[in-house]
C-alpha atoms as a PDB file:
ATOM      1  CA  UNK A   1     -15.553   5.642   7.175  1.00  0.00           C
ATOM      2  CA  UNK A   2     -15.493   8.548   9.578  1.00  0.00           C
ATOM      3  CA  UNK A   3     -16.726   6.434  12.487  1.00  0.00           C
ATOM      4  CA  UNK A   4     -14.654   3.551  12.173  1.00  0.00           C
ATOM      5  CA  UNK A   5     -11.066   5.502  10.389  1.00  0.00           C
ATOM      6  CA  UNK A   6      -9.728   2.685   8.355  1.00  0.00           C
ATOM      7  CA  UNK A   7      -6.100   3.140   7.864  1.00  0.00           C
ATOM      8  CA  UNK A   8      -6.259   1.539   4.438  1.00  0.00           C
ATOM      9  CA  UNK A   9      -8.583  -0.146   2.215  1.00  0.00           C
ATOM     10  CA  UNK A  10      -8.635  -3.362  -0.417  1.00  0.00           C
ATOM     11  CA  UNK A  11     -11.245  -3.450  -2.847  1.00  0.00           C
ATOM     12  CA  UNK A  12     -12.266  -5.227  -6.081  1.00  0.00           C
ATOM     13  CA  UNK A  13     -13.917  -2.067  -6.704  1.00  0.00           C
ATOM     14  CA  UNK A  14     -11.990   0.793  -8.601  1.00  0.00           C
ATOM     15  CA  UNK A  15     -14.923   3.310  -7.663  1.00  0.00           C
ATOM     16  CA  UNK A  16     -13.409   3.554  -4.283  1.00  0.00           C
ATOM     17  CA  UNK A  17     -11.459   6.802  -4.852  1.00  0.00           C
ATOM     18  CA  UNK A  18     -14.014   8.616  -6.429  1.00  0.00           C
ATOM     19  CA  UNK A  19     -16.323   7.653  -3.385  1.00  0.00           C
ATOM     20  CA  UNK A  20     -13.508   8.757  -1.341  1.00  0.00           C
ATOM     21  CA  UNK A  21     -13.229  12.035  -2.974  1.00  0.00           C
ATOM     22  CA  UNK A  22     -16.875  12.331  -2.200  1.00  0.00           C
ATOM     23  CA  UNK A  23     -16.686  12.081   1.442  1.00  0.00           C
ATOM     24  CA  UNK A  24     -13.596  14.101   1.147  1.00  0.00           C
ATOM     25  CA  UNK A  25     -10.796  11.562   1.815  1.00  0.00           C
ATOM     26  CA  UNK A  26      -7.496  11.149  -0.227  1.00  0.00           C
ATOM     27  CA  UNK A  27      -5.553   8.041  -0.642  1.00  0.00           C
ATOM     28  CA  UNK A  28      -2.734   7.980   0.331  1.00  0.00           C
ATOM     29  CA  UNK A  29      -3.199  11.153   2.406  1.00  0.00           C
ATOM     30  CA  UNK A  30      -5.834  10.115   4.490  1.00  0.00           C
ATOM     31  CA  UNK A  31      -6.124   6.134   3.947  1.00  0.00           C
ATOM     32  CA  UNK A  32      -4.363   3.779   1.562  1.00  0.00           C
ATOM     33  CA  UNK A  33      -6.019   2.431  -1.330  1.00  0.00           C
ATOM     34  CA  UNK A  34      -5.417  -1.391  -2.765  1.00  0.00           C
ATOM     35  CA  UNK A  35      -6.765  -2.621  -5.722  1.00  0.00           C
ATOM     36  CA  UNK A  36      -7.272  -6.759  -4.812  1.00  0.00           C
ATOM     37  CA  UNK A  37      -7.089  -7.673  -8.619  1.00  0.00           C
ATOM     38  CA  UNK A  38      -4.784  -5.184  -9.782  1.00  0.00           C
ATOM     39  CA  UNK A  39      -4.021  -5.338 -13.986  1.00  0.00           C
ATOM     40  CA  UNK A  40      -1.209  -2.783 -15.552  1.00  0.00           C
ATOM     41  CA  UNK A  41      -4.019  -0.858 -16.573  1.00  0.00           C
ATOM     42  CA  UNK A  42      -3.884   0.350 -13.007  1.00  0.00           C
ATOM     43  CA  UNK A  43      -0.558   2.010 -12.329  1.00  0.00           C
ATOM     44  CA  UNK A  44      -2.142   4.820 -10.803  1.00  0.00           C
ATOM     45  CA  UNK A  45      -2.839   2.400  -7.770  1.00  0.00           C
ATOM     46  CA  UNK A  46      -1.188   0.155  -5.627  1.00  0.00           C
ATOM     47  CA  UNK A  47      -2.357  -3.196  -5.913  1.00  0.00           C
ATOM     48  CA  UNK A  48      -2.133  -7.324  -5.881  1.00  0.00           C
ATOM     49  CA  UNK A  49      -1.927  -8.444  -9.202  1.00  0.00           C
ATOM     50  CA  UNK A  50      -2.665 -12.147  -9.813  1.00  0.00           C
ATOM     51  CA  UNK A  51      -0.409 -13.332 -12.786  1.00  0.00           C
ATOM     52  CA  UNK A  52      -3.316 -14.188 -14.502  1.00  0.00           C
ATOM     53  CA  UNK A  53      -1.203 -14.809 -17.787  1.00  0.00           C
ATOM     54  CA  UNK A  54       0.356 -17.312 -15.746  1.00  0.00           C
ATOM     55  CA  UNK A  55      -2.804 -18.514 -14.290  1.00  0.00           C
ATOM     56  CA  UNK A  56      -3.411 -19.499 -18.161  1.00  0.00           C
ATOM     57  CA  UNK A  57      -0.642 -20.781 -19.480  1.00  0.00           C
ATOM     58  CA  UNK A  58      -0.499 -23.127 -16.769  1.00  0.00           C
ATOM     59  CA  UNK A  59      -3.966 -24.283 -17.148  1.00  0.00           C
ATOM     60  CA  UNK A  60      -3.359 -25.155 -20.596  1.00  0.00           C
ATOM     61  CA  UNK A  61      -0.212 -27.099 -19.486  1.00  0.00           C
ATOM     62  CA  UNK A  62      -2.834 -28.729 -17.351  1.00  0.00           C
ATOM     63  CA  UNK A  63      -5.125 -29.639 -20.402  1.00  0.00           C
ATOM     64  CA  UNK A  64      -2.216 -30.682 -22.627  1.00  0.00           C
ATOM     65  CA  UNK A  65      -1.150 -33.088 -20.202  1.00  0.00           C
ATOM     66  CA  UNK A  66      -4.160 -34.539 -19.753  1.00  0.00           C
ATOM     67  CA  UNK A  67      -4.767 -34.780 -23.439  1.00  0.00           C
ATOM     68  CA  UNK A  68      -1.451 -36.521 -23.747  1.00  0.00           C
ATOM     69  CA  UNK A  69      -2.888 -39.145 -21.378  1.00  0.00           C
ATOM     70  CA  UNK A  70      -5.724 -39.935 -22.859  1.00  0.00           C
ATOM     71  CA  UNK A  71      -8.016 -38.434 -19.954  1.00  0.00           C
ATOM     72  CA  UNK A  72     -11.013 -37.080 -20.414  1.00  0.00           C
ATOM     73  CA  UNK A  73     -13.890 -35.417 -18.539  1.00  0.00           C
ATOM     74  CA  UNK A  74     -14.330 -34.449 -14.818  1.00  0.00           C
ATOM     75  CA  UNK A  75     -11.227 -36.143 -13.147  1.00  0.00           C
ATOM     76  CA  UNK A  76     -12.308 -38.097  -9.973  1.00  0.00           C
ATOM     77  CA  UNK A  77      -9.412 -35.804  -8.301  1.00  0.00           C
ATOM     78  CA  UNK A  78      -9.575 -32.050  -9.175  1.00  0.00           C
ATOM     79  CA  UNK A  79      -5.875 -30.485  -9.783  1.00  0.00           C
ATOM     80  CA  UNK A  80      -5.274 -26.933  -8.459  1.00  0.00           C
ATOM     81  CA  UNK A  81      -3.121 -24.659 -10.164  1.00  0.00           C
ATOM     82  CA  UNK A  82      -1.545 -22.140  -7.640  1.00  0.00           C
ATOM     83  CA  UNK A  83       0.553 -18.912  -9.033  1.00  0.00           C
ATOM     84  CA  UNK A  84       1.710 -16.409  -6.396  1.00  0.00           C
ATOM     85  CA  UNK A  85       0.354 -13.220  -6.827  1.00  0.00           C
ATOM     86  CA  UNK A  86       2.453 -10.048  -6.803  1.00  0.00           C
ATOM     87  CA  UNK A  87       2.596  -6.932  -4.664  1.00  0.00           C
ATOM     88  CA  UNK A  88       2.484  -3.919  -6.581  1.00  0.00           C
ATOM     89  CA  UNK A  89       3.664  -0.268  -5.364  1.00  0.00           C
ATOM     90  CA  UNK A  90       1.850   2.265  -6.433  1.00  0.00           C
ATOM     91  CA  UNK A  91       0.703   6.006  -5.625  1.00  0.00           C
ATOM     92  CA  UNK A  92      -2.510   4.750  -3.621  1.00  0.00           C
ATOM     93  CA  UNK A  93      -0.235   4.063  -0.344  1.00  0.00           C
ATOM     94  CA  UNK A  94       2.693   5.739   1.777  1.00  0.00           C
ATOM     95  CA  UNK A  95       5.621   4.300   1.755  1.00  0.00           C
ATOM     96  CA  UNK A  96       6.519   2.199   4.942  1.00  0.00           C
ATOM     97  CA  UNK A  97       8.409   4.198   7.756  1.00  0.00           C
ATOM     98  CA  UNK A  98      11.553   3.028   8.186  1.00  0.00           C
END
């Protein structure tokens, strides 16, 4: 971190700001912070959250259908399901200069 300067980070990992704190960095003072799979449990932090309530509701769609056809097993062509994940705003980055 103090070799390299990141202007922000993404991370899985919601230990980041306390590992921050530790090398005495503050998001969104010194670096932004965003959380890769954010959930509303994390409003404290900016983040990308993945729909995943979506992301299963569609997947059952997926098995109902294929129940209503009569198919089962490992199809010989795999179906992906693809739900565009959100950008959150949140306290963890500064707002962009305009």
């Amino acid at each position: 971190m103090k070799t390299h300067r990141p202007d922000a980070l993404i991370s899985f990992d919601t230990h980041v700001p306390g590992w921050l704190d530790q090398l005495g960095l503050r998001a969104p003072d010194d670096l932004g912070f965003v959380v890769h799979d954010w959930t509303p449990k994390m409003s404290n932090y900016a983040g990308i959250y993945h729909r995943r309530d979506h992301l299963a509701a569609a997947a059952v769609d997926l098995i109902v259908a294929q129940l209503a056809h009569h198919e089962s097993g490992v199809p010989a062509v795999p179906r992906q399901i693809l739900i565009p994940p959100e950008w959150v705003e949140g306290p963890s980055v500064r707002p962009p200069k305009i």
